[in-house]
Structure formats: C-alpha cells, structure tokens
C-alpha atoms as a PDB file:
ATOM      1  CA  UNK A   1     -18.293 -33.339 -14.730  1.00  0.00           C
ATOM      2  CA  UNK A   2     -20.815 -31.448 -16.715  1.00  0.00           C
ATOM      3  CA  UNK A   3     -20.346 -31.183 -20.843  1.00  0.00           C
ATOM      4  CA  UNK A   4     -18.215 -27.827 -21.277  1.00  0.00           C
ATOM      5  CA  UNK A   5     -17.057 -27.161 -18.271  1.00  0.00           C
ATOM      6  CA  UNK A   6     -13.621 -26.823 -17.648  1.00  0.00           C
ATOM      7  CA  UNK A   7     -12.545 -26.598 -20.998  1.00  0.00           C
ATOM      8  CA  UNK A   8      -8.536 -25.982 -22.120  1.00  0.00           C
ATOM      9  CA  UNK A   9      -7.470 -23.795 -24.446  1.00  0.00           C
ATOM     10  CA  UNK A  10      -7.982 -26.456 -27.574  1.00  0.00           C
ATOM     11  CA  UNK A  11     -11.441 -26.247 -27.020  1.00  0.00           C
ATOM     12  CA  UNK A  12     -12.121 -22.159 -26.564  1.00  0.00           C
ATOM     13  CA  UNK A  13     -10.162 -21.835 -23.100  1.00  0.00           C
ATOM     14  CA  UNK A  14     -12.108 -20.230 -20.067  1.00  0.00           C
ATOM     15  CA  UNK A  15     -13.016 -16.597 -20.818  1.00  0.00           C
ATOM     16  CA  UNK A  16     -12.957 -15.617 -16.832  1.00  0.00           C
ATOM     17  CA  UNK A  17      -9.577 -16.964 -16.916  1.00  0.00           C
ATOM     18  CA  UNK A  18      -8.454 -14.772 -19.290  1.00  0.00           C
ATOM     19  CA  UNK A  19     -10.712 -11.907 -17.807  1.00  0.00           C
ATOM     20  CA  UNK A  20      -7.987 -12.968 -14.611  1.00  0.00           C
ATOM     21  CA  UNK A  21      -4.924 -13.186 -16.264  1.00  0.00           C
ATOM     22  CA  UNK A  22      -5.566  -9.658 -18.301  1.00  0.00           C
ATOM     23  CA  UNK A  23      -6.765  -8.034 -15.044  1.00  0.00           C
ATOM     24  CA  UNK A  24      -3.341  -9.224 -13.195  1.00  0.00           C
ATOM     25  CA  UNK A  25      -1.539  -8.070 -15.999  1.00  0.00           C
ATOM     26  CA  UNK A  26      -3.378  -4.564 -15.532  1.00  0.00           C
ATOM     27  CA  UNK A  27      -2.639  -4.542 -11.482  1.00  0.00           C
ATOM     28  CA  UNK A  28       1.324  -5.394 -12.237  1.00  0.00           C
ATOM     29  CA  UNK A  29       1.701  -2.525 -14.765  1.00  0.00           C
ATOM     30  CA  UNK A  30      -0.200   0.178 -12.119  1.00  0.00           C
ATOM     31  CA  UNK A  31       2.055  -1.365  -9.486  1.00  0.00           C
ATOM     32  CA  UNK A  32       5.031  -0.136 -11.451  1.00  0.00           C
ATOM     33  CA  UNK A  33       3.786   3.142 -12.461  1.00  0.00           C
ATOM     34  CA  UNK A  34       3.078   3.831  -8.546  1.00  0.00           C
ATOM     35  CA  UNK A  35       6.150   2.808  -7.794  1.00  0.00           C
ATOM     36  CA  UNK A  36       7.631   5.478  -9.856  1.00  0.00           C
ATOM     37  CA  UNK A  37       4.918   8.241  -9.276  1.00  0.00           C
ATOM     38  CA  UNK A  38       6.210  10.609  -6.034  1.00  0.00           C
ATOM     39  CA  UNK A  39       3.642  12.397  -3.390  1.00  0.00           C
ATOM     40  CA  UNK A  40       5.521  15.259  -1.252  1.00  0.00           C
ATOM     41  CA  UNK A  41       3.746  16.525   2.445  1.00  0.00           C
ATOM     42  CA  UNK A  42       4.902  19.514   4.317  1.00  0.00           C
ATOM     43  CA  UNK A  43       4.707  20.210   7.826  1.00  0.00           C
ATOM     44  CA  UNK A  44       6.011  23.139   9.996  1.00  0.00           C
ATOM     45  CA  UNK A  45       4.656  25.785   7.361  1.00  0.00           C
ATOM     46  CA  UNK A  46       7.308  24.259   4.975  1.00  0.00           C
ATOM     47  CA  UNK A  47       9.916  23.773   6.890  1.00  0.00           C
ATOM     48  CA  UNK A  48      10.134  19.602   6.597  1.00  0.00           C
ATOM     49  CA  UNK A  49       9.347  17.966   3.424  1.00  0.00           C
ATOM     50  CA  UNK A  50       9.124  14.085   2.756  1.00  0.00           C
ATOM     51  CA  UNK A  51       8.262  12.897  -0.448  1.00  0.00           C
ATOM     52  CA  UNK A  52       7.364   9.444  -0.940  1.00  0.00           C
ATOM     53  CA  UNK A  53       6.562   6.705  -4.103  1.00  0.00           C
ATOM     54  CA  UNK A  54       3.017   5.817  -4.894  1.00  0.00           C
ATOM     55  CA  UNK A  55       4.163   2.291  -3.149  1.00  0.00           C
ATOM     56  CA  UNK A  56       4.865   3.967   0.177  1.00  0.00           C
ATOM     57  CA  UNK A  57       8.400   4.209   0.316  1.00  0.00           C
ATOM     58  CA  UNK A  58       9.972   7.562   1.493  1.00  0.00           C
ATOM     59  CA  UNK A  59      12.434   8.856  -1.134  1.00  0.00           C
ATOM     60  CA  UNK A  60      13.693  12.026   0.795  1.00  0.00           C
ATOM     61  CA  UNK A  61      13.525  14.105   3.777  1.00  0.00           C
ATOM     62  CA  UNK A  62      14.006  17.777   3.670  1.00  0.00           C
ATOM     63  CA  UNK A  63      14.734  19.787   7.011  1.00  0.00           C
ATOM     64  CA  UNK A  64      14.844  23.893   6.125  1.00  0.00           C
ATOM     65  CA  UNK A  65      18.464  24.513   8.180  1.00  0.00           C
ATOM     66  CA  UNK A  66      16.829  27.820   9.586  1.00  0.00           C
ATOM     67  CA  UNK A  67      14.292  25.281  11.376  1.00  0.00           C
ATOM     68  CA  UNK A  68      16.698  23.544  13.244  1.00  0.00           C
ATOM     69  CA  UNK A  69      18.015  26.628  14.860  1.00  0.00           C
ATOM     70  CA  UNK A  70      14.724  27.880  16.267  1.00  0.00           C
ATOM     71  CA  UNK A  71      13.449  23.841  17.425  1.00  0.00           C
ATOM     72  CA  UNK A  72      14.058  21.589  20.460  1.00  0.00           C
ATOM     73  CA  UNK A  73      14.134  17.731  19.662  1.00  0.00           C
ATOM     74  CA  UNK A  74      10.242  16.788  20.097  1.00  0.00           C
ATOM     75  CA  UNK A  75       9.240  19.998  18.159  1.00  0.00           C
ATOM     76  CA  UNK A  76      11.289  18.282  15.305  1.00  0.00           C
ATOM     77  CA  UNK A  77       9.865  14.726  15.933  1.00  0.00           C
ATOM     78  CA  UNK A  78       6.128  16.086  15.870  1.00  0.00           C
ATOM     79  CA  UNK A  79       6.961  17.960  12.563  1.00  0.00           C
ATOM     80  CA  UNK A  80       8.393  14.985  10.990  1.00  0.00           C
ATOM     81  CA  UNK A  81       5.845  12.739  12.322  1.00  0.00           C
ATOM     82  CA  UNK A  82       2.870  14.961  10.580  1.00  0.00           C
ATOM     83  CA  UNK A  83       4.776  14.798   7.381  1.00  0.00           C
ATOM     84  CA  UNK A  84       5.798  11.427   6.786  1.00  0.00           C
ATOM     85  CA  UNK A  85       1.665  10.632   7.879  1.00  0.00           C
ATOM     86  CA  UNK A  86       0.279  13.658   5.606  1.00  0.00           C
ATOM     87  CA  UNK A  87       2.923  11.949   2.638  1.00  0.00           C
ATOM     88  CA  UNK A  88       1.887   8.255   3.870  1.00  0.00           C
ATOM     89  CA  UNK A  89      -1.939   9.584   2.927  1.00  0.00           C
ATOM     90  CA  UNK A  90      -0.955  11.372  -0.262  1.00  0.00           C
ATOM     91  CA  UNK A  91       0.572   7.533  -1.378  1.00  0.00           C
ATOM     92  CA  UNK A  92      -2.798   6.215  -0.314  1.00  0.00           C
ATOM     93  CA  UNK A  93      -4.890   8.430  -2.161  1.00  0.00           C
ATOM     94  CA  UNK A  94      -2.952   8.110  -5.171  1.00  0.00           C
ATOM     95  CA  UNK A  95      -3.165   3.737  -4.650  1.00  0.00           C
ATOM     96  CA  UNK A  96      -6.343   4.517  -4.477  1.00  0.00           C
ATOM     97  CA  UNK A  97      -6.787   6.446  -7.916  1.00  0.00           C
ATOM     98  CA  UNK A  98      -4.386   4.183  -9.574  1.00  0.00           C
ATOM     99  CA  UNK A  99      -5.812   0.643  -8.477  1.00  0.00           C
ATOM    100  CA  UNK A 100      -9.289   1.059  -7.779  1.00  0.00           C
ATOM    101  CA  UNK A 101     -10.576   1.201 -11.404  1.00  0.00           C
ATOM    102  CA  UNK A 102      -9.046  -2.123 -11.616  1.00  0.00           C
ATOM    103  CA  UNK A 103     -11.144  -3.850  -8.614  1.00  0.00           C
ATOM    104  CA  UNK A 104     -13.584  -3.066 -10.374  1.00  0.00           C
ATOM    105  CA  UNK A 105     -13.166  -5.028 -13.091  1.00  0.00           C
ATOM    106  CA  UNK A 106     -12.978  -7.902 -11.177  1.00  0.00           C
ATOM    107  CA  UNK A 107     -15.644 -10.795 -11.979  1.00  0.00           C
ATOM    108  CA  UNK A 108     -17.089 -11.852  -8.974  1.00  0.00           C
END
C-alpha cells in the first residue's frame, strides 16, 4: 500500500471522508425539512385540492361540496387525478430546490 494512503483519524483522517460524512449529514437534515414543507395543486377551477409534503406524501384532499352535486363519477376521478399529479410535481420541484445544491457538492 502506498505511504499515506488510507490513513485513520490518528494520523489526519481522510478529508473526502469527512467531505462524505458532512454532505450526508446535509442530505438527512433537507430530508426532514421536506418532509415538513407542504405543496397544494388545484384542479376543477378550485374545486379539489390535495396538498402534499415535500417527501411526496398526500396530507389532505379537499372536494368543494357544490362540486359533487354538479359531477358524475369519472368527472371526479379525472379532477382528482390532475391534482394529486399537478401536487406530485409541486413535491418534485421543491426536492429538486431543496436537494440539488447538495449533489453538487458531491466529490466525484
């Protein structure tokens, strides 16, 4: 093995290792804040609402009563469909914003 490499902590530790560890550290604390950070999507002109955590999981549904009196079934399905995919996107972006900065940082 080559002189220096490898070396433990005693003898200065690995300074990409560290660069790792801190950089894992980073991801776990984003990873918390998105799952705490909410995203809403309408559809229907307002009618349906889903909101849903930065870590994509849906936190509420909202169906305006007035709606369901003027729908049929697959009106309702479409609606909810487009919302829980426009909210799905919303999570995405805000991933995105949130962890992208930090792949950055990688070393490779």
């Amino acid at each position: 093995m080559a002189k220096g490499f490898n070396r433990g902590p005693a003898m200065g530790g690995n300074p990409m290792m560290a660069q790792l560890q801190k950089l894992q550290r980073q991801m776990a604390e984003a990873q918390e804040k998105l799952a705490q950070e909410t995203v809403s999507a309408t559809a229907g002109g307002g009618a349906i609402k889903v909101t849903m955590t930065g870590d994509q999981k849906c936190t509420g549904v909202e169906i305006d009563p007035d709606f369901l009196k003027e729908t049929d079934a697959e009106m309702l399905q479409d609606m909810l469909l487009t919302a829980v995919n426009l909210a799905l996107d919303k999570s995405r972006e805000l991933q995105e914003k949130m962890m992208g900065p930090l792949a950055g940082g990688l070393p490779f």
